[in-house]
Each structure stands twice: as structure tokens, then as C-alpha cells.
Protein backbone atom coordinates (compact mmCIF):
# COMPACT_ATOMS: atom_id res chain seq x y z
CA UNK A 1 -109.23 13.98 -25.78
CA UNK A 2 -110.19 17.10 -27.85
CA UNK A 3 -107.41 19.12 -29.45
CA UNK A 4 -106.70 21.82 -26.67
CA UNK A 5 -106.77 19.08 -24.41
CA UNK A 6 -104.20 17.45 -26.52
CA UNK A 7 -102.31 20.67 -26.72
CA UNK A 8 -102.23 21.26 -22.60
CA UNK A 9 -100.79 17.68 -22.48
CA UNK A 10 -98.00 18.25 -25.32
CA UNK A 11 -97.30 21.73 -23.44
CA UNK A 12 -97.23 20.25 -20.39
CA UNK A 13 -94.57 17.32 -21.23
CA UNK A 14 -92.41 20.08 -23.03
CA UNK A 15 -92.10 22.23 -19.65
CA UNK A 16 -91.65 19.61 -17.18
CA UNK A 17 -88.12 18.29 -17.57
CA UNK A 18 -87.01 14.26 -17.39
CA UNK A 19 -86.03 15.21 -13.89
CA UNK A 20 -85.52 18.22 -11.71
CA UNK A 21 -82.22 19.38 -10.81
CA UNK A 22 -82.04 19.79 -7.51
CA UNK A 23 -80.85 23.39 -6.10
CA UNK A 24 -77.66 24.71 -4.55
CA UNK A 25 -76.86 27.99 -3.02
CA UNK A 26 -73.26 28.72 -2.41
CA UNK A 27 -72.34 32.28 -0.66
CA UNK A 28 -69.15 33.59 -1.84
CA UNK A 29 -66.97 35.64 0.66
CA UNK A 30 -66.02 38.33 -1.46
CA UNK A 31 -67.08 39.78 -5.18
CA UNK A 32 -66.87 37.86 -8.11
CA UNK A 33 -63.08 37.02 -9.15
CA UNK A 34 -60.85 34.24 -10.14
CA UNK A 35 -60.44 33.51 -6.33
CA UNK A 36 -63.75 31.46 -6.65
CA UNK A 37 -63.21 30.47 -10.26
CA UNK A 38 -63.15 26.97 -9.70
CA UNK A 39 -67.17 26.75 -9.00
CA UNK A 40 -67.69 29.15 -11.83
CA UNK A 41 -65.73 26.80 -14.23
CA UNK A 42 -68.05 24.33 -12.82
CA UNK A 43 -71.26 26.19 -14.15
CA UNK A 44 -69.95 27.26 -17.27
CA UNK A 45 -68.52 23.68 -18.28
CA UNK A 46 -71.75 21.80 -16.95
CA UNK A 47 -69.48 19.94 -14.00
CA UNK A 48 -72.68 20.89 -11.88
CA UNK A 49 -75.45 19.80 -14.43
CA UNK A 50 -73.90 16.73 -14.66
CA UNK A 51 -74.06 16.25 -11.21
CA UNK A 52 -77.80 17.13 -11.50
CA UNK A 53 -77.72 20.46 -9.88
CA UNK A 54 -78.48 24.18 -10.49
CA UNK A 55 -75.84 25.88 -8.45
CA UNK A 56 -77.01 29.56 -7.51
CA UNK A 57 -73.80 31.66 -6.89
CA UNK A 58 -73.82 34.79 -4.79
CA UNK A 59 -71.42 37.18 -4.62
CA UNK A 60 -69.83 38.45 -1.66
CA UNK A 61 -68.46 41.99 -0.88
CA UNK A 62 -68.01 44.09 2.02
CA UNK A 63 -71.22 44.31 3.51
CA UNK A 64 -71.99 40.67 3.22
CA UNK A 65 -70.79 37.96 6.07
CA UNK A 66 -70.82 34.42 4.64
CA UNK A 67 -71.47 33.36 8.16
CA UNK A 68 -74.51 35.68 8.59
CA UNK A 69 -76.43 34.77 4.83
CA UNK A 70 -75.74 30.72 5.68
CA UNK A 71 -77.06 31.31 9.65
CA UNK A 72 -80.17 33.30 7.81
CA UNK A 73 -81.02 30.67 5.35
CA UNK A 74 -79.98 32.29 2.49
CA UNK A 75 -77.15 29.94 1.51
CA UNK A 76 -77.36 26.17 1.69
CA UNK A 77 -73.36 26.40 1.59
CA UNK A 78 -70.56 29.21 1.92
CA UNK A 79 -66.98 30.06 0.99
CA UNK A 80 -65.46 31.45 4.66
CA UNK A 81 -61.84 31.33 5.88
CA UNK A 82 -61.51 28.97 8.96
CA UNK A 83 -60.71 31.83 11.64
CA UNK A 84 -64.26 33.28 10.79
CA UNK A 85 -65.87 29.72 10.76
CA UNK A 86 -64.03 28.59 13.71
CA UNK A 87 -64.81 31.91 16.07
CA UNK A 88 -68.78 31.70 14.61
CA UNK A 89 -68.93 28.24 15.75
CA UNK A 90 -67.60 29.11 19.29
CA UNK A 91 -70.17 31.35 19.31
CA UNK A 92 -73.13 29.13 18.37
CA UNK A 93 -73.29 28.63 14.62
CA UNK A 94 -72.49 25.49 14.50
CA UNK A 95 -70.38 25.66 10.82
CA UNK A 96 -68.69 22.59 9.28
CA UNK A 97 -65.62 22.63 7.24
CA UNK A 98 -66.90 19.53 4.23
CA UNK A 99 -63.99 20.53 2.20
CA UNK A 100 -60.80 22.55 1.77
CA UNK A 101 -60.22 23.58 -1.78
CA UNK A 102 -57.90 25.63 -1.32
CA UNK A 103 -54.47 23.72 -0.24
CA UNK A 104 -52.06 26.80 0.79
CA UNK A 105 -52.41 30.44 2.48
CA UNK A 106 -52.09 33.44 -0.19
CA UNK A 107 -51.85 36.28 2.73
CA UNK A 108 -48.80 38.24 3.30
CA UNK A 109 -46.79 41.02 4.41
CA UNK A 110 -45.34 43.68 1.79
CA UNK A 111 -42.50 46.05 3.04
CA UNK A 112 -41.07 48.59 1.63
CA UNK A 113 -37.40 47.77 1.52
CA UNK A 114 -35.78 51.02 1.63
CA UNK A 115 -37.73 51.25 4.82
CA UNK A 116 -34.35 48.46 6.11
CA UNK A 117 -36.83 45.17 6.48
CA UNK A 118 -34.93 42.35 5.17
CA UNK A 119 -36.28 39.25 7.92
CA UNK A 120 -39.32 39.18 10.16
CA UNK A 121 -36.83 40.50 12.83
CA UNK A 122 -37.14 43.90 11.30
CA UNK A 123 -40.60 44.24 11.61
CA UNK A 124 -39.95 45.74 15.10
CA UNK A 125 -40.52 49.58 15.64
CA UNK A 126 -42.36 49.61 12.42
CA UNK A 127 -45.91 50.62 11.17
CA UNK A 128 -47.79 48.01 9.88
CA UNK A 129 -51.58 47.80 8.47
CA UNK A 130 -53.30 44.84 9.48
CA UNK A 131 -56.70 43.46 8.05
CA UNK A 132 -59.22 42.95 11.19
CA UNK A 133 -62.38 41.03 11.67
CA UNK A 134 -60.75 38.05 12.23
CA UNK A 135 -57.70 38.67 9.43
CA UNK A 136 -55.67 39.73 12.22
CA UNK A 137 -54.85 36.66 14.23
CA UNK A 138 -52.61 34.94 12.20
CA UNK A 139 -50.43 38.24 12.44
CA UNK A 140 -51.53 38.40 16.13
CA UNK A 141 -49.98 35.00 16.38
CA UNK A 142 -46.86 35.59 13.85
CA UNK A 143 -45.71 38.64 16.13
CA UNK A 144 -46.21 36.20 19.51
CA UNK A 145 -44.09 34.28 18.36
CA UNK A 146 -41.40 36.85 17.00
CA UNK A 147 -41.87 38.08 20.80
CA UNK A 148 -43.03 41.36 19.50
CA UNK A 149 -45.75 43.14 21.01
CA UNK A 150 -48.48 45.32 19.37
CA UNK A 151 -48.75 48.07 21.69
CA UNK A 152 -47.41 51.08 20.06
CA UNK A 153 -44.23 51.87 17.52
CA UNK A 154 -41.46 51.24 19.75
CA UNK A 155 -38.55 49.24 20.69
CA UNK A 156 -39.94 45.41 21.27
CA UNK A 157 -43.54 46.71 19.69
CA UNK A 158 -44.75 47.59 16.39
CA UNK A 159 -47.92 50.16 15.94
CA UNK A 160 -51.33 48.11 14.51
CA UNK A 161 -52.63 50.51 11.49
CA UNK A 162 -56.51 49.34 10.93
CA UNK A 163 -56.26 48.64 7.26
CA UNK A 164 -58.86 48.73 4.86
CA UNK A 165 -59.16 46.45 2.02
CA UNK A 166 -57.24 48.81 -0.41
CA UNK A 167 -53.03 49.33 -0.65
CA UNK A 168 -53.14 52.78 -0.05
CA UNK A 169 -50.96 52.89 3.66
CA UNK A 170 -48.42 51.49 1.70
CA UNK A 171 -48.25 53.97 -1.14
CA UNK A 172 -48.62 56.84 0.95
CA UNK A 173 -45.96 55.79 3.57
CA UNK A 174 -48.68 55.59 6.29
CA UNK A 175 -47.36 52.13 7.17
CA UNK A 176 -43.85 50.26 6.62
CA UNK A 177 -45.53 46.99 5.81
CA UNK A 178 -49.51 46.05 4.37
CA UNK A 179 -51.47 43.18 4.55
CA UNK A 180 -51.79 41.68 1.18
CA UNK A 181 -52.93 38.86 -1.25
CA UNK A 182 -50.65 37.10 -3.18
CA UNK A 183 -53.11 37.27 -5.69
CA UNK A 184 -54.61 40.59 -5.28
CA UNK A 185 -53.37 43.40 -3.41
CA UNK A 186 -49.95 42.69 -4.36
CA UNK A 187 -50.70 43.55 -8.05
CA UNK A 188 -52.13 46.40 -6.74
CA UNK A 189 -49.08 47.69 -5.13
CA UNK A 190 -47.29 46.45 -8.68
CA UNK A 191 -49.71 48.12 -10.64
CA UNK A 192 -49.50 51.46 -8.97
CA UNK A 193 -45.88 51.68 -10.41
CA UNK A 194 -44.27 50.38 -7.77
CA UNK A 195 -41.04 47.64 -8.88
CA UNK A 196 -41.13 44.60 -7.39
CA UNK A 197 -37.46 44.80 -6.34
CA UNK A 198 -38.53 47.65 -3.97
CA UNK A 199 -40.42 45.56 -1.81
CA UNK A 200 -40.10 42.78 0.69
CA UNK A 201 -43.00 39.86 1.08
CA UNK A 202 -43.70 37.52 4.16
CA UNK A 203 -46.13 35.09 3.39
CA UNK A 204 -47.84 34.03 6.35
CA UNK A 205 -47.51 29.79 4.94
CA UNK A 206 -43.83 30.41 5.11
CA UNK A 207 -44.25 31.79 8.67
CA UNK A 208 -45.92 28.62 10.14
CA UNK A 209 -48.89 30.90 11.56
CA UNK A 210 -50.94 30.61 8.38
CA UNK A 211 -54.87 29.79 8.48
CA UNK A 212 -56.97 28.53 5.81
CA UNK A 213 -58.99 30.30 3.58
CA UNK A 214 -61.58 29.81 1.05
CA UNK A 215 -62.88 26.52 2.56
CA UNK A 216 -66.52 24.73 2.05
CA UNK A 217 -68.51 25.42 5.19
CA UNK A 218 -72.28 23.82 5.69
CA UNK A 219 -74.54 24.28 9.23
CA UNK A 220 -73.93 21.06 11.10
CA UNK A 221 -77.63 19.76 11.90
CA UNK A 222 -77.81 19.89 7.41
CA UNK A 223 -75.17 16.57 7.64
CA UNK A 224 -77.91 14.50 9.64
CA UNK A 225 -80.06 14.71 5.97
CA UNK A 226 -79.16 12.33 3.61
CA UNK A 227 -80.46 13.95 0.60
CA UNK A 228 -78.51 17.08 1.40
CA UNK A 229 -75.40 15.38 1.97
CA UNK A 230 -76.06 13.61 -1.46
CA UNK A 231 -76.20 17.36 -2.99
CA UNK A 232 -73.61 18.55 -1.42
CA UNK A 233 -71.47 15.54 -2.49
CA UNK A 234 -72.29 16.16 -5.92
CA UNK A 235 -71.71 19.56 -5.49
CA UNK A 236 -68.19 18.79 -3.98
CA UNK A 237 -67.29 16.44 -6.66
CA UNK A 238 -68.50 18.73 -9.40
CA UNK A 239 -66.93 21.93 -7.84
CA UNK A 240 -63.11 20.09 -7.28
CA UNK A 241 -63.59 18.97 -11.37
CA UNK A 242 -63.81 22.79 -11.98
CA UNK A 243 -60.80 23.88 -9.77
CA UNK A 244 -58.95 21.64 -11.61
CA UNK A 245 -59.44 22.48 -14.85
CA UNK A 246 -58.84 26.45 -13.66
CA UNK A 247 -55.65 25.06 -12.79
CA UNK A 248 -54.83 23.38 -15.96
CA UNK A 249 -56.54 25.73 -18.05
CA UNK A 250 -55.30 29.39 -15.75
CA UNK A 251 -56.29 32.21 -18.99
CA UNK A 252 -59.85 30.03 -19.79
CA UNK A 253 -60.83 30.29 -16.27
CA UNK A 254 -59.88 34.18 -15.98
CA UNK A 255 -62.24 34.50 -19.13
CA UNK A 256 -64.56 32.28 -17.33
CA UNK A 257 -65.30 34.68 -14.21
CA UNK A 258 -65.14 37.19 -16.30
CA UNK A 259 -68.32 36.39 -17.96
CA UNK A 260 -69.93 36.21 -14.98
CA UNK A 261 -68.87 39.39 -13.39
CA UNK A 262 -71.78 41.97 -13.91
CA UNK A 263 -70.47 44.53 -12.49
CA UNK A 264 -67.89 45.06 -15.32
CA UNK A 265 -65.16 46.17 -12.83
CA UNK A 266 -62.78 43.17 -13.22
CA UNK A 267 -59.87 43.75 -16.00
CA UNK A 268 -58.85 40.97 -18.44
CA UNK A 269 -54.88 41.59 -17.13
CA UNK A 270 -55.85 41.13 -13.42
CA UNK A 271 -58.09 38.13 -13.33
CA UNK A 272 -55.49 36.53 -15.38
CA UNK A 273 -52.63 37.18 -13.25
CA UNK A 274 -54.59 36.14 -10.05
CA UNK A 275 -55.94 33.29 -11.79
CA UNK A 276 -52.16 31.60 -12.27
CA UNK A 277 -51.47 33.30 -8.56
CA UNK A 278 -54.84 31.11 -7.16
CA UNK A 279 -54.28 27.74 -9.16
CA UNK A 280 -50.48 28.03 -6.47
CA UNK A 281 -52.86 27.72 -3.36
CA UNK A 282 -55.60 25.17 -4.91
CA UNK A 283 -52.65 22.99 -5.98
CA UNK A 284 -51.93 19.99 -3.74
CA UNK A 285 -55.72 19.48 -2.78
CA UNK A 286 -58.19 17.53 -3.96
CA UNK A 287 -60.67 18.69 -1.58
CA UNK A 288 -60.26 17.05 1.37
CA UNK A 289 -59.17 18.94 4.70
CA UNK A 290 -55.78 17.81 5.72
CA UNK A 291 -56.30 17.70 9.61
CA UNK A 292 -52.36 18.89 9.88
CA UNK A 293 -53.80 22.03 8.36
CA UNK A 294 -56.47 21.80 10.25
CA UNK A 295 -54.15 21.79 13.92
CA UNK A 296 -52.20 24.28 13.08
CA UNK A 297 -54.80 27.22 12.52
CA UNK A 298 -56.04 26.07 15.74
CA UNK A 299 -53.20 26.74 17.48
CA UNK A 300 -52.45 29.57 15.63
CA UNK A 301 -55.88 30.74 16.82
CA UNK A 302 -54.94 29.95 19.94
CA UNK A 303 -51.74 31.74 20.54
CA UNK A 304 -52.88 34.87 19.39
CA UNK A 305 -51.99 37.11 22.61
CA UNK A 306 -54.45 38.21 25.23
CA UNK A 307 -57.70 38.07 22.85
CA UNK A 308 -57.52 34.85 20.96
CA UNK A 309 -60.55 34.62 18.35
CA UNK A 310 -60.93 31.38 19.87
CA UNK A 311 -60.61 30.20 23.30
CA UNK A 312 -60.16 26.50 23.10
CA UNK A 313 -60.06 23.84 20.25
CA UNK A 314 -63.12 23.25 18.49
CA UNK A 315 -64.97 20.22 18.21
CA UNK A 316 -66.75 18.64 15.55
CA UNK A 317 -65.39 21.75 13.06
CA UNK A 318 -64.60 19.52 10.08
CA UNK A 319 -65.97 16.37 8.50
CA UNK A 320 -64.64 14.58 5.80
CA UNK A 321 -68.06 12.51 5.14
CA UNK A 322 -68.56 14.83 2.33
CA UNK A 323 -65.48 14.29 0.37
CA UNK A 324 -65.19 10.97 1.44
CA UNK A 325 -67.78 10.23 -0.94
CA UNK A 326 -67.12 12.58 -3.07
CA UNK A 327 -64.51 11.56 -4.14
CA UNK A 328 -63.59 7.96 -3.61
């Protein structure tokens, strides 16, 4: 061999790696935050190389459905709350819940106290902003149950305020009561000046009407191909090794997702706080879907009045072939 065909050889060896990792997109339902820290703990501590994988993580934001990127291809795997999931499914994307990372409900209702809301009784004749596209059944369901209707501010009904994904009905009195985070738009509220003893929380997991959020969803047909359930088992296992160590370690994951948040608009204060408010939900799971959990959004789906985002129980939804092996 003459010496530039000993040179193509040497190059060649140096550019093709032992082995090639294989890829993983993973669709992220809202911007980059400690809310998803967990699988950016994963990349930053090599829990995913490891595993043999290059995880590609997209962020999410307003004008992008996790639902709609995985249905067009463009995500081999996506972050969605169940009542999405669920009502997509019903409607012919066949989703699958592989694993449930997050163990506990962070969404609640903040009052105003000196508005006289002290229980969930007082919620009648009020104001209150609600989050829609398919944020609003839980509450749907909560105020079933209460045996309060939504038809107007009135005696036995409370008036439905389309809320956006900001705090400002609250501030500005437009609305007795907000849909929150207890990991985000609460420290809004707190941040804007506003004492804590001055309000009044509901979290929806206290309620009994709470649905999950922030689960592992993968199309259905993908789970008849071994070598993608082998990824996304590695990708499971790897991903549940970073939410733990966000738990353990709440300020090094903050810093974490900070690195990876190009935009610049996430504050060192904030992603710190939410990060000790997230590790509360993740705690208690290891990743595997707790079919308990699993009923009850179902029938909180279910109950929720006259246009239920669902309109009987799902089957199929939820596999735990995934974490099964992931993890045992």
C-alpha cells in the first residue's frame, strides 16, 4: 500500500468509531427547564452514552404538540401528560405510556384568600382561570364532583376564565383562583410580590381528580421491533439514573438545564426552586406506571361533565414491557 493509501486507511479507522451509538429522539412538551431535568442529567453525566445512545432532545413550547412531532416522525419518543395521550389515542394515534417518571400531580389551584376561599366549597360563585386543551378536565372533573357547575358566576356555578399560560388573572383580580404549577406558576405569583400567606392552594393530587403528567409515550406498532424496544429500554434505564440523581443532587441538576437552555431566559433562582419543587413529584417512582394511577385519570377523564376528553376506557394505553426490562 503506498503512503496516501496508508493515510486514507489510518483516517478512516480514526473516524469510524468501535461502534455506533444508536439514535434517540425525545420531544419535550414544553421549553427547556428543570421539569425535564432528569433526561438532561442523563446527557450531561453520560447515563445515555453508557447505554450506547445519542439522545437528541427537543424542546417544546407553545406552538409545538408532542403528540403531533411523534405522529409526524419527528420524535422516536415524547414527554405528554396522559389526558393528551389518552384523548390522541381515542382518536387514532395509537400512543403508549412505557413509563411514568413522574410519580405525583404538580397542578393546582391558587386563591386569593381575602377573596373568603378557605375549602373547595368556596370555590362556588367565583372566577376561576382554567388551562384548556386538555388541562381542563381534571378541574372539569374536580367541580363534578363538588356538584358545581361551570355555567356562569352564580350560585351552584362558577364562571370558566380561558387562561393563558401566564399568572396575570390572578394579579389583576380578573379571576378569584388560577391554574398553577407547583413548580412554576406559583413562583410566579410569589415572585410578583405577592406573600404566600395571602393565598390559598388546591392541589389537584390532594383532590383525588389528579392526572398524570410528564409520562414516556412511544407509537404502539414501534413495540412490535425488537431493536427499538432494546433502545428505548436503554433509554428508560439511562433516563430514570438521571432523575435520580436530580433528585439527590436538586442545585446540580438546576445548573444542569441550565447549560442547556439556549435561549438564556431561565434564571439561576427559578430553576433551582422548581428543581427541589419537581424532585416532590418524581419521588416514589422508579419508572414504572402504577396502574392505580393509571385508573384513576381514567375515570377522572371520564367524569368530566357533558364533554369528557375521553369517552370510554382505553385499551392497550400503557405497557410495562419497557420498564420491565429496564429495570429488573
Amino acid at each position: 500500500m503506498n503512503f496516501k493509501g496508508i493515510a486514507a486507511a489510518a483516517a478512516m479507522s480514526l473516524a469510524t468509531p468501535a461502534f455506533a451509538a444508536d439514535e434517540v429522539t425525545l420531544q419535550l412538551k414544553w421549553v427547556t427547564q428543570a421539569q425535564f431535568a432528569g433526561y438532561y442529567v442523563a446527557l450531561d453525566q453520560g447515563f445515555y452514552e453508557e447505554e450506547g445512545l445519542t439522545v437528541n432532545v427537543l424542546p417544546g413550547g407553545p406552538d409545538i404538540a408532542p403528540t403531533q412531532v411523534i405522529a409526524g416522525g419527528g420524535a422516536d419518543v415524547v414527554v405528554e401528560w396522559m389526558p393528551a395521550a389518552l384523548a390522541a389515542r381515542e382518536n387514532g394515534l395509537p400512543l403508549v405510556n412505557i413509563a411514568q417518571p413522574f410519580k405525583s400531580s404538580g397542578m393546582m389551584l391558587t386563591c386569593w384568600k381575602d377573596a373568603g376561599i378557605e375549602t373547595p366549597a368556596d370555590l362556588d360563585n367565583r372566577t376561576l382561570g382554567v388551562w384548556f386543551f386538555g388541562n381542563e378536565y381534571p378541574f372539569l372533573s374536580w367541580m363534578s364532583s363538588l356538584g358545581i357547575k361551570t355555567d356562569g358566576k352564580m350560585e351552584g356555578s362558577v364562571e370558566v376564565l380561558k387562561q393563558g399560560f401566564n399568572v396575570d388573572p390572578l394579579l389583576q383580580r380578573q379571576a378569584d383562583c388560577i391554574s398553577t404549577m407547583t413548580y412554576n406558576e406559583y413562583w410566579q405569583v410569589i415572585d410578583a410580590g405577592v406573600a404566600p400567606e395571602e393565598l390559598v392552594t388546591f392541589k389537584y393530587q390532594d383532590q383525588g381528580v389528579a392526572t398524570m403528567e410528564d409520562g414516556l409515550y412511544v407509537m404502539e406498532d414501534k413495540l412490535s421491533d425488537p431493536a427499538f424496544v432494546d433502545r428505548m429500554t436503554r433509554f428508560v434505564r439511562a433516563s430514570m439514573k438521571g432523575w435520580k440523581w436530580a433528585e439527590e443532587n436538586p442545585e446540580d441538576a438546576a445548573m444542569i438545564v441550565l447549560d442547556y437552555d439556549e435561549t438564556g431566559a431561565q434564571t439561576e433562582a427559578h430553576q433551582i426552586r422548581m428543581m427541589g419543587e419537581v424532585a416532590k413529584l418524581t419521588a416514589g417512582s422508579n419508572g414504572t406506571l402504577d396502574p392505580a394511577d393509571y385508573e384513576r385519570t381514567v375515570a377522572t377523564l371520564l367524569a368530566g361533565g357533558s364533554d369528557p376528553v375521553i369517552t370510554k376506557a382505553p385499551e392497550g394505553a400503557w405497557s410495562h414491557a419497557i420498564t420491565d426490562a429496564a429495570l429488573n
